[in-house]
Every structure is written in C-alpha cells, then in structure tokens.
C-alpha atoms as a PDB file:
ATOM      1  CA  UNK A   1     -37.096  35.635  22.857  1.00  0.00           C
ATOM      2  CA  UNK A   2     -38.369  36.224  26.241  1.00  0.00           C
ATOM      3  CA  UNK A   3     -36.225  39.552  25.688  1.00  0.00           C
ATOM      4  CA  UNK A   4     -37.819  40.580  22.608  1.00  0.00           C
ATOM      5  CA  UNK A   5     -41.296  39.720  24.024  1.00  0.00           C
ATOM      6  CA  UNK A   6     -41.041  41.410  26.665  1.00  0.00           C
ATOM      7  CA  UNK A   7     -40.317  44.636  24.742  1.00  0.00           C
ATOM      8  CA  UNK A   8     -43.505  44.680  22.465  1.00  0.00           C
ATOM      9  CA  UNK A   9     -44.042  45.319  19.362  1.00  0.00           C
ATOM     10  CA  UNK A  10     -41.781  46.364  16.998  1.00  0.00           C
ATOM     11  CA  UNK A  11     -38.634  45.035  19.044  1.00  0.00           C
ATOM     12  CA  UNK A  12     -35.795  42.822  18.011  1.00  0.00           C
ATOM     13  CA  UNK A  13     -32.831  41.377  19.501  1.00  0.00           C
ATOM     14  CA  UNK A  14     -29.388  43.499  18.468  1.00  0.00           C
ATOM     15  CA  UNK A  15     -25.920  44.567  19.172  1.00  0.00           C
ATOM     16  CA  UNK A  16     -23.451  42.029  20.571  1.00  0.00           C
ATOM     17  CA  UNK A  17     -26.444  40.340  22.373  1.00  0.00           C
ATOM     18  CA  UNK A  18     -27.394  39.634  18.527  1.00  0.00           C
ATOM     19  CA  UNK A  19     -24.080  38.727  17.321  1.00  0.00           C
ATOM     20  CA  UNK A  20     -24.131  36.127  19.621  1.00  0.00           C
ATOM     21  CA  UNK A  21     -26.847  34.741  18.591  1.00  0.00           C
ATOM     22  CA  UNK A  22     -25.877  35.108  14.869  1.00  0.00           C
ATOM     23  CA  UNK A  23     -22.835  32.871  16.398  1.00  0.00           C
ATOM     24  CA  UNK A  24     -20.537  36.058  14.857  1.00  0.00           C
ATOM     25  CA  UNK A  25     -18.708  36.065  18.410  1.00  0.00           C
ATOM     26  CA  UNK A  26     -18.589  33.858  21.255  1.00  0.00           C
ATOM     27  CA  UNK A  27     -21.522  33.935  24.046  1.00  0.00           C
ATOM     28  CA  UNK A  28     -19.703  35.953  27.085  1.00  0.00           C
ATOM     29  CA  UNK A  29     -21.125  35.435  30.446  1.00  0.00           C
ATOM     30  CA  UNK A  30     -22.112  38.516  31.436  1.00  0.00           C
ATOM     31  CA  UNK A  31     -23.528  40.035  28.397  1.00  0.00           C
ATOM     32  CA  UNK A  32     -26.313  42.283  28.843  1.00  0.00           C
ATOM     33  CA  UNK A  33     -29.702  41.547  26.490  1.00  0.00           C
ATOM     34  CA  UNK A  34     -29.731  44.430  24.550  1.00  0.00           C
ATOM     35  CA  UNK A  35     -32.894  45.028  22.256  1.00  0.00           C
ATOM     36  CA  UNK A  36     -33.705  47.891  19.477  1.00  0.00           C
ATOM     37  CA  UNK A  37     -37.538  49.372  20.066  1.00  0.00           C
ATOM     38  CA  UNK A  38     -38.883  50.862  16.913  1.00  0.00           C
ATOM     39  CA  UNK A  39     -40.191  54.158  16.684  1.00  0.00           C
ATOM     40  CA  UNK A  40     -41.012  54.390  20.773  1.00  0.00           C
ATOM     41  CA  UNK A  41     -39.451  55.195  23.600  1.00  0.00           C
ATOM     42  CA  UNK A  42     -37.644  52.818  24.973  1.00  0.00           C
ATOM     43  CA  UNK A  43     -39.454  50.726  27.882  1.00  0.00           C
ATOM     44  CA  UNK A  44     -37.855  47.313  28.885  1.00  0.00           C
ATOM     45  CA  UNK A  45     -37.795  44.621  31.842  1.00  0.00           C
ATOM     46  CA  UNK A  46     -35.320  44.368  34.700  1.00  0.00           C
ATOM     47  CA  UNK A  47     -31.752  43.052  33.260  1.00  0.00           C
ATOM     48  CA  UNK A  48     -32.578  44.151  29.350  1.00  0.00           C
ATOM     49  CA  UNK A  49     -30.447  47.349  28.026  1.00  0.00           C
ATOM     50  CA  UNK A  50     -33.519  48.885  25.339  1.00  0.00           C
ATOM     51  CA  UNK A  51     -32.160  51.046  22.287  1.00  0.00           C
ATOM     52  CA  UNK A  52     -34.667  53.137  20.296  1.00  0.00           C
ATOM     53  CA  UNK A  53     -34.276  53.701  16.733  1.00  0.00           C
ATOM     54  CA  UNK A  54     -37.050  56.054  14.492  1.00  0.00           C
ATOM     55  CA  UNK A  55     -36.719  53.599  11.888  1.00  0.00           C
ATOM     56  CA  UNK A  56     -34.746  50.443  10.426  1.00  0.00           C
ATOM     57  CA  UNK A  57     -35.144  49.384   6.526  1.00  0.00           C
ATOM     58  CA  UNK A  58     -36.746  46.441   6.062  1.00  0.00           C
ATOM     59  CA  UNK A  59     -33.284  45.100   4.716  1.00  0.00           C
ATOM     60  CA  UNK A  60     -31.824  45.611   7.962  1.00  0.00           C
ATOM     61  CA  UNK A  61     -34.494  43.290   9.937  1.00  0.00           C
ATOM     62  CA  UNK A  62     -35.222  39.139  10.174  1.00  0.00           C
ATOM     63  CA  UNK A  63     -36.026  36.189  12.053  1.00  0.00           C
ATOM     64  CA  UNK A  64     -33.413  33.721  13.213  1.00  0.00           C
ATOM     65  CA  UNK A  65     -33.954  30.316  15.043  1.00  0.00           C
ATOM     66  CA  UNK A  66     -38.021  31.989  15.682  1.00  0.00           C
ATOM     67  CA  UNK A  67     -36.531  35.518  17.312  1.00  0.00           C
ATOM     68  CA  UNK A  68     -36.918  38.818  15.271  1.00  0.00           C
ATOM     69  CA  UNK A  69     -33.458  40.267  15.353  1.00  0.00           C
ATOM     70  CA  UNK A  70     -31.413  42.437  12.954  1.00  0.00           C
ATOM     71  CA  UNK A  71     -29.371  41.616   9.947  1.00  0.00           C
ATOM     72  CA  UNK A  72     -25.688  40.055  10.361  1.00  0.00           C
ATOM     73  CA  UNK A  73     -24.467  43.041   8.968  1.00  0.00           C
ATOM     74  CA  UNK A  74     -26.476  45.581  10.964  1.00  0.00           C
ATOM     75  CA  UNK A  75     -25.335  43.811  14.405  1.00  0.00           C
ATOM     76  CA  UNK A  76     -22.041  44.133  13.362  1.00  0.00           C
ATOM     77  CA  UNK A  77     -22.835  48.116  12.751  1.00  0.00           C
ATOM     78  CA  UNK A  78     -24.527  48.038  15.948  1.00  0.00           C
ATOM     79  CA  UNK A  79     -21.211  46.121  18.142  1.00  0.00           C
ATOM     80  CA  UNK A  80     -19.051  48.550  16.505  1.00  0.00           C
ATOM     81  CA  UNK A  81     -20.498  51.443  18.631  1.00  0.00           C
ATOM     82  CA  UNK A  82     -19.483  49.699  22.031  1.00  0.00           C
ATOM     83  CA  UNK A  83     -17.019  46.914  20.874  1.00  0.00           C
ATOM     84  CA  UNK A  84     -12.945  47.129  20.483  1.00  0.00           C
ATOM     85  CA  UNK A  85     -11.499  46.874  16.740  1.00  0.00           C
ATOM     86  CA  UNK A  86     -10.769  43.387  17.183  1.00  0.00           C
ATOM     87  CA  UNK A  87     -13.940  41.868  17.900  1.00  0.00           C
ATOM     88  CA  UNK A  88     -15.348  43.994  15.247  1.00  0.00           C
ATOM     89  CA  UNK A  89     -13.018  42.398  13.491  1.00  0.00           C
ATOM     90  CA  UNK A  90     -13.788  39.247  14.210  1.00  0.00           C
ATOM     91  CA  UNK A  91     -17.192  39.364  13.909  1.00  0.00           C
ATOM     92  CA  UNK A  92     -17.217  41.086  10.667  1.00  0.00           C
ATOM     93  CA  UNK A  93     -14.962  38.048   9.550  1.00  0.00           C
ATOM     94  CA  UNK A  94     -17.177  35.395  10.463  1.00  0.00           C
ATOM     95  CA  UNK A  95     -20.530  37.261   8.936  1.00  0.00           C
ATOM     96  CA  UNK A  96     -18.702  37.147   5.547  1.00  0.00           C
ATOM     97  CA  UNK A  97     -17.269  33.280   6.074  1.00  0.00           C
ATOM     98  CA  UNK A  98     -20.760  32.215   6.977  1.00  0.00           C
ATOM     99  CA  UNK A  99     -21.989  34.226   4.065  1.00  0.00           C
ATOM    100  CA  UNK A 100     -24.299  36.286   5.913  1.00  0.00           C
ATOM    101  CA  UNK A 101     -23.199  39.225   4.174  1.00  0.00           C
ATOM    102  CA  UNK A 102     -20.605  40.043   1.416  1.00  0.00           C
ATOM    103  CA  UNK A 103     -18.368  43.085   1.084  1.00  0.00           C
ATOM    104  CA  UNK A 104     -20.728  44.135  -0.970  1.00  0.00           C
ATOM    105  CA  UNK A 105     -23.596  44.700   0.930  1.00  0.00           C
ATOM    106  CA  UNK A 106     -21.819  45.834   4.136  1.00  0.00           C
ATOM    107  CA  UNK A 107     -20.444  49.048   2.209  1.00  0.00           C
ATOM    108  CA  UNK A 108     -23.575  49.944   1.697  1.00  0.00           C
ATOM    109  CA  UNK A 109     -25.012  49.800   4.961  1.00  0.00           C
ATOM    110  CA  UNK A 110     -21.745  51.664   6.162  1.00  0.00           C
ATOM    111  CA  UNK A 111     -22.889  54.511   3.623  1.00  0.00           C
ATOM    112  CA  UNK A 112     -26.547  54.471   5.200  1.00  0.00           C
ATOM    113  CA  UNK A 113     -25.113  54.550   8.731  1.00  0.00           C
ATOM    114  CA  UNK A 114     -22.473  56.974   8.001  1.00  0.00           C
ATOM    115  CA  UNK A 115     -22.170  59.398  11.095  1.00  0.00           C
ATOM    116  CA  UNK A 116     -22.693  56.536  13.523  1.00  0.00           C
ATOM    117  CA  UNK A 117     -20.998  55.776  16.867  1.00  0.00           C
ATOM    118  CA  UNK A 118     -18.323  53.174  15.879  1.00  0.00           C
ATOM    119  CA  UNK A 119     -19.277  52.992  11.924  1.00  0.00           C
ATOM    120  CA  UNK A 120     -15.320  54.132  10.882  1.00  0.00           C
ATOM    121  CA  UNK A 121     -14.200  50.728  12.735  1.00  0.00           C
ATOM    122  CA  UNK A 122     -16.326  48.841  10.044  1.00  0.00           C
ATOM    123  CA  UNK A 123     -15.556  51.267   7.694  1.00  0.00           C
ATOM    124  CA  UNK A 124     -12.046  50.515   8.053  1.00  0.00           C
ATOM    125  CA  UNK A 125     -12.823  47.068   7.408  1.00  0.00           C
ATOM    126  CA  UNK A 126     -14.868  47.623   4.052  1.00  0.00           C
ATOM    127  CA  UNK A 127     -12.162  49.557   2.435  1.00  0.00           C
ATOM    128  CA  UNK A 128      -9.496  47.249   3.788  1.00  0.00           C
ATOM    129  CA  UNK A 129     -10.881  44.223   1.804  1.00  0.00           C
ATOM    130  CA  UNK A 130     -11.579  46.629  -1.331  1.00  0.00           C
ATOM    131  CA  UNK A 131      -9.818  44.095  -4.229  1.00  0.00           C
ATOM    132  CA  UNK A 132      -8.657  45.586  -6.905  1.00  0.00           C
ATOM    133  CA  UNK A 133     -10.184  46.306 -10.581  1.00  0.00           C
ATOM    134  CA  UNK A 134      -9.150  43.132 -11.726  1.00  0.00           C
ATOM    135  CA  UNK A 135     -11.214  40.004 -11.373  1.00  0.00           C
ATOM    136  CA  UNK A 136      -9.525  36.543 -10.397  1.00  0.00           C
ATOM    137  CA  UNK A 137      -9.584  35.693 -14.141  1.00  0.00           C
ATOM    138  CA  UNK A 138      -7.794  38.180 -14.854  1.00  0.00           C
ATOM    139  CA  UNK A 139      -4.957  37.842 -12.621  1.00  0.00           C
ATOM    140  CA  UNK A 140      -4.572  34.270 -14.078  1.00  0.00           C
ATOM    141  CA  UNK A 141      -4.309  35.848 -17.931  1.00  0.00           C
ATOM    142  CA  UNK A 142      -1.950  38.591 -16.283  1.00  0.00           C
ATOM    143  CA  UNK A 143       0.284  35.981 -14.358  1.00  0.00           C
ATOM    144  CA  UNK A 144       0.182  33.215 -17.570  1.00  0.00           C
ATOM    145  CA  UNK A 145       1.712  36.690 -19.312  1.00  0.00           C
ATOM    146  CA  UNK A 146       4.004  37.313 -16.690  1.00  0.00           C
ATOM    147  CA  UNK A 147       5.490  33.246 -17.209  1.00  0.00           C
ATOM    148  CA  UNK A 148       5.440  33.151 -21.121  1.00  0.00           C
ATOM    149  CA  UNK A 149       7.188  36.543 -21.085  1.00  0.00           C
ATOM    150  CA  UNK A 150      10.187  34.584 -18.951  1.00  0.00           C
ATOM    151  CA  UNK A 151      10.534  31.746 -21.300  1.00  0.00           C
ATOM    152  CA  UNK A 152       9.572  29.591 -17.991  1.00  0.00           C
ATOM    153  CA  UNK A 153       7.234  26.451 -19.430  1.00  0.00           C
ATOM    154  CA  UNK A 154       3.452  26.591 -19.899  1.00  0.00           C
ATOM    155  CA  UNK A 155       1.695  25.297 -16.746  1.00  0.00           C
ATOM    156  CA  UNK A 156      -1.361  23.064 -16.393  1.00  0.00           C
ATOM    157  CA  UNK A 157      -4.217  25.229 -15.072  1.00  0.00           C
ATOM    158  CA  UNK A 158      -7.103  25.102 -12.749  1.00  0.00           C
ATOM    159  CA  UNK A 159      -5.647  21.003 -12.004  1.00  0.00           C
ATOM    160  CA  UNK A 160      -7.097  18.619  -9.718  1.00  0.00           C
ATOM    161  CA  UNK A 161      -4.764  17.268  -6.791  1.00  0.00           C
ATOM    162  CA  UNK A 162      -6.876  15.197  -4.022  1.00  0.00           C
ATOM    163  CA  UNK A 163      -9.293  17.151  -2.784  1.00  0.00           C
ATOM    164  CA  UNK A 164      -7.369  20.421  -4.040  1.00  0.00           C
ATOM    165  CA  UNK A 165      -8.031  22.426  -7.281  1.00  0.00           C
ATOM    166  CA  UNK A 166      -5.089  24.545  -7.874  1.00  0.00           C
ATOM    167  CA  UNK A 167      -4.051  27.191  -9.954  1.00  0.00           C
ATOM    168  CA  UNK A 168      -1.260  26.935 -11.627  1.00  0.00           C
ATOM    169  CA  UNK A 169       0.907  23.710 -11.491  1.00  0.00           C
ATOM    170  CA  UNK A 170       4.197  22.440 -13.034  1.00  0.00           C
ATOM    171  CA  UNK A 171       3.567  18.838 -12.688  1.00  0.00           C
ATOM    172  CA  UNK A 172       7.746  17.733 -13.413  1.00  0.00           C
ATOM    173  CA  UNK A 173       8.766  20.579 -10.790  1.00  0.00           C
ATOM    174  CA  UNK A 174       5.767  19.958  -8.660  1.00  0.00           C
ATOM    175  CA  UNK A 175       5.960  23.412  -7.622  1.00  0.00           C
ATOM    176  CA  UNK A 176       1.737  25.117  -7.489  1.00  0.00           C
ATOM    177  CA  UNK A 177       1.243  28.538  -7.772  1.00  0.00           C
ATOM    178  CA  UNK A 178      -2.328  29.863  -6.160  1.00  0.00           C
ATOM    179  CA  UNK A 179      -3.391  33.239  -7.289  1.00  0.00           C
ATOM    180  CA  UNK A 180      -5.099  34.817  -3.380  1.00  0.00           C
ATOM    181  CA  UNK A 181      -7.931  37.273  -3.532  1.00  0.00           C
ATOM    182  CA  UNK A 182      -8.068  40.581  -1.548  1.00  0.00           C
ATOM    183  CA  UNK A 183     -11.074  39.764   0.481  1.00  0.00           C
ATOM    184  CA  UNK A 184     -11.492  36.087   1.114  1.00  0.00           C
ATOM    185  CA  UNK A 185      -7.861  34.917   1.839  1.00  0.00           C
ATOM    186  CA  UNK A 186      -7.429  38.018   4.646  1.00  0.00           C
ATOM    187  CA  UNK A 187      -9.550  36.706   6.767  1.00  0.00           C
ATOM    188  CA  UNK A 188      -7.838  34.601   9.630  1.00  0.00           C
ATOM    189  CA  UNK A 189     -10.019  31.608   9.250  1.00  0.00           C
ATOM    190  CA  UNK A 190      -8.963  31.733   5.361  1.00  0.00           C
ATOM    191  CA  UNK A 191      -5.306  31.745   6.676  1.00  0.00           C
ATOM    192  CA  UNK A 192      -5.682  28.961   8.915  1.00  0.00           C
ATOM    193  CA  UNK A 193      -7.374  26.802   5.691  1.00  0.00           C
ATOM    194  CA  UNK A 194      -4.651  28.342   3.396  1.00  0.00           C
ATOM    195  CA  UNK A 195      -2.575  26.554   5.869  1.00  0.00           C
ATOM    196  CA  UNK A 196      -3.311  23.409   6.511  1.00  0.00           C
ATOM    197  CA  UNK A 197      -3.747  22.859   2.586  1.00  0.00           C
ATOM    198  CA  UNK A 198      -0.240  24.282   1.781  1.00  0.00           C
ATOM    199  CA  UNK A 199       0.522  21.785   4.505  1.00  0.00           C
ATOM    200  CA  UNK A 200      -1.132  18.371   3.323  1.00  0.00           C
ATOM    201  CA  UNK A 201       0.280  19.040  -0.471  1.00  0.00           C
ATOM    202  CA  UNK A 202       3.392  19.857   1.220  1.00  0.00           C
ATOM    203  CA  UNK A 203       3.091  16.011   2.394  1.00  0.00           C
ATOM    204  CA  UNK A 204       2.553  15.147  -1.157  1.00  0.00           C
ATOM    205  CA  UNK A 205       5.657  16.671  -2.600  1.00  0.00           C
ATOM    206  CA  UNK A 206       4.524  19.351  -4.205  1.00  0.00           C
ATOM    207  CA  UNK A 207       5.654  23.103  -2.740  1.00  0.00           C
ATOM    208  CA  UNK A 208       3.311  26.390  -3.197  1.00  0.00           C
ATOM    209  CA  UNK A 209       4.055  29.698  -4.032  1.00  0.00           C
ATOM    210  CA  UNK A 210       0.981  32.224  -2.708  1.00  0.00           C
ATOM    211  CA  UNK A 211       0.636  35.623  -5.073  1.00  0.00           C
ATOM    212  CA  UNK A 212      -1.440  38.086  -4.084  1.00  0.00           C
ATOM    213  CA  UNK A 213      -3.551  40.178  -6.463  1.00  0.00           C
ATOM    214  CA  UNK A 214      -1.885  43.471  -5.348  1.00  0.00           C
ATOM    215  CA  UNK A 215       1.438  41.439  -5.556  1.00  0.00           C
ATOM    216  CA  UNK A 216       0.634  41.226  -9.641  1.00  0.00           C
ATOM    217  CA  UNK A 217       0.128  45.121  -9.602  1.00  0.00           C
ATOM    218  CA  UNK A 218       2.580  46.554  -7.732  1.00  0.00           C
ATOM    219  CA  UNK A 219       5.592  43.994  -7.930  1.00  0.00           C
ATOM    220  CA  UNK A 220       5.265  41.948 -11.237  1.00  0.00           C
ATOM    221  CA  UNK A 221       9.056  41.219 -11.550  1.00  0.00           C
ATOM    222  CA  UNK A 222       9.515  39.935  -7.790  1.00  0.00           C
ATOM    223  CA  UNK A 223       6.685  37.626  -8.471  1.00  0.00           C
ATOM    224  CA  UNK A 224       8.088  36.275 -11.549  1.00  0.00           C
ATOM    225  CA  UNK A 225      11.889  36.319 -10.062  1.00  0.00           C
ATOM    226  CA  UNK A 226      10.033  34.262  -7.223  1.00  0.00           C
ATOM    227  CA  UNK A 227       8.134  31.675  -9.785  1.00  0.00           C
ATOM    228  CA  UNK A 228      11.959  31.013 -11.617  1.00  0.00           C
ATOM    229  CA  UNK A 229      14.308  30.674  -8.620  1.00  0.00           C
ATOM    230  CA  UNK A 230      11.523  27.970  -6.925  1.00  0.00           C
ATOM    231  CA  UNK A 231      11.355  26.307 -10.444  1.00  0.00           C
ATOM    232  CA  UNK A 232      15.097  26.206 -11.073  1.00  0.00           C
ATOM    233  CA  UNK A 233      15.797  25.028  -7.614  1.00  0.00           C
ATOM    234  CA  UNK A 234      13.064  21.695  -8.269  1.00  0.00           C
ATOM    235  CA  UNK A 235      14.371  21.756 -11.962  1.00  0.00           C
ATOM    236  CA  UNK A 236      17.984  21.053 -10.337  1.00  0.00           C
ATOM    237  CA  UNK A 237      17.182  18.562  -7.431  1.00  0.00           C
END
C-alpha cells in the first residue's frame, strides 16, 4: 500500500508483485514492488519498479485487502511478459481454482491485449483448456448411448457415495465411471483432488474408470472396450 501511495494517483499494485498478493504464486524474497501509473509518466520511490499504461478498462482494475491493484486475470497478463511458462502456468491455474476468473473471461482479455509482451504464453493456456462443443450433459447422454449400444446393464446415475457424487455407477460390479471436463480436471490441483478421491473409494471397494470429453469424440470404441473388460473382470471375481 505504501507502494501504491507512494505513486499517486491513479496507481495500483501489478505484475507478479500483484499476483502475490492475489496469493496466485508464492511471495519470493526478492521480488521487486512493481506498480502500473495511469496515463503519466512513470515517477516512483527508491526500491519500486513503475510501469505506465495510457489506459486500463475499468474491468481490468479493483481493490483487494484495502490496496487498488489489477484484476486476477490482468496480473496474470501482466507476469506473462517477464515470467517463465510454468509460473504462468501456475498462476493462471490458481486464478481459475479460486474463481477469480473463468476461461471465459481470460480469452477475452487475451483478445484486448493481443500484441503484448508474453500474451501467446496465456494464450496458449486459453486455447489449451478450450472444451469441446458438447456440454457435460451431453457427454453423459453420449456415454449412456455408448453402454446401451453394448448390451452392458443400465447404470445408476449422478449416485451418492460418502461424500462423493459420481457419475455413473454399477452398484453389483462396483466399478464408477466419472465423465472429466476439458478445463477443470487439467489443472494440477484438480489432479491431485481427482486423486485422493479415486483413492478413498478405492478403500471402499469400488474401482473408477476416468473418460475424458475428447476421449468420447475421438475414441468412442476404446472407451466402451475399456467400460466392458473392467465390468467383466468385477462381473467374474
């Protein structure tokens, strides 16, 4: 704040110096204090790296914990120009966990800040997560087709197990099929989660098979041939 303050009007916290304080990446010792000055030039105390900018949208500005700063999704624009693809990464993650920002919202920006220093490492990122046409409903019909086409039995959907709703389970077999979406299950955090619940209904007996949206597209069969084998094999133990 002291930071900001010191810069005058029209200044906010920004870059990694504002991702930190989004909590998008870790504090590292070191960092400068880097602050955007609008429509000035740049002027700033000892020990604070000042950017100028003509102009940010109003979209693109806020207060957090009492400092102005930028967006979540702007200071992840704004890393990209000095940062390495993985803590891009990272911090692009962690805006869209948090909920900050969804994929959404960050393609546009991307589109307003095409041209930028770094903006094809966020890019990248944006058209990585890009699900496909269907939506999750969808993939459910198209999988539920996919079963009654083998002759395999109807399974209970959307079913409660502990704490876990899943998506497809045969309860004899007690084999669970999840249907993953592009975006949200990418993310390493996801992963990690994805884990450790696999894991604990693992402990209670019951094995899960993870299909992937693009998996449905591109690979129907191998996803069905999948489904059988792990149902034949429970079927038969």
């Amino acid at each position: 704040m002291a930071a900001v303050l010191a810069c005058g009007a029209g200044a906010y916290l920004s870059h990694r110096c504002c991702c930190e304080h989004w909590e998008l990446v870790p504090a590292a010792p070191g960092t400068p204090l880097e602050v955007t000055v609008l429509g000035r030039r740049p002027k700033g105390p000892r020990g604070v790296r000042v950017h100028r900018a003509e102009e940010v949208a109003e979209d693109e500005l806020t207060v957090l914990r009492g400092v102005p700063v930028t967006s979540a999704a702007r200071a992840v624009i704004d890393l990209a120009a000095t940062a390495d693809r993985y803590t891009v990464a990272k911090a692009y993650e962690e805006g869209l966990i948090q909920g900050f920002y969804d994929r959404d919202e960050m393609a546009r920006l991307v589109d307003r800040h095409a041209g930028r220093r770094g903006i094809k490492k966020v890019r990248f990122l944006v058209e990585r997560d890009a699900p496909p046409s269907w939506t999750i409903g969808e993939a459910h019909k198209r999988l539920l087709e996919l079963v009654r086409s083998a002759g395999l039995p109807h399974p209970e959907t959307e079913v409660q197990i502990g704490p876990y709703r899943v998506d497809m389970l045969w309860r004899r077999e007690r084999v669970i099929v999840e249907v993953d979406g592009a975006t949200y299950h990418s993310l390493p955090s996801r992963i990690e989660a994805d884990k450790r619940r696999d894991a604990e209904l693992a402990a209670r007996g019951y094995i899960v098979i993870r299909v992937t949206w693009r998996q449905l597209i591109d690979e129907p069969h191998a996803v069905l041939a999948r489904i059988t084998s792990v149902l034949a094999q429970r079927a038969a133990a």
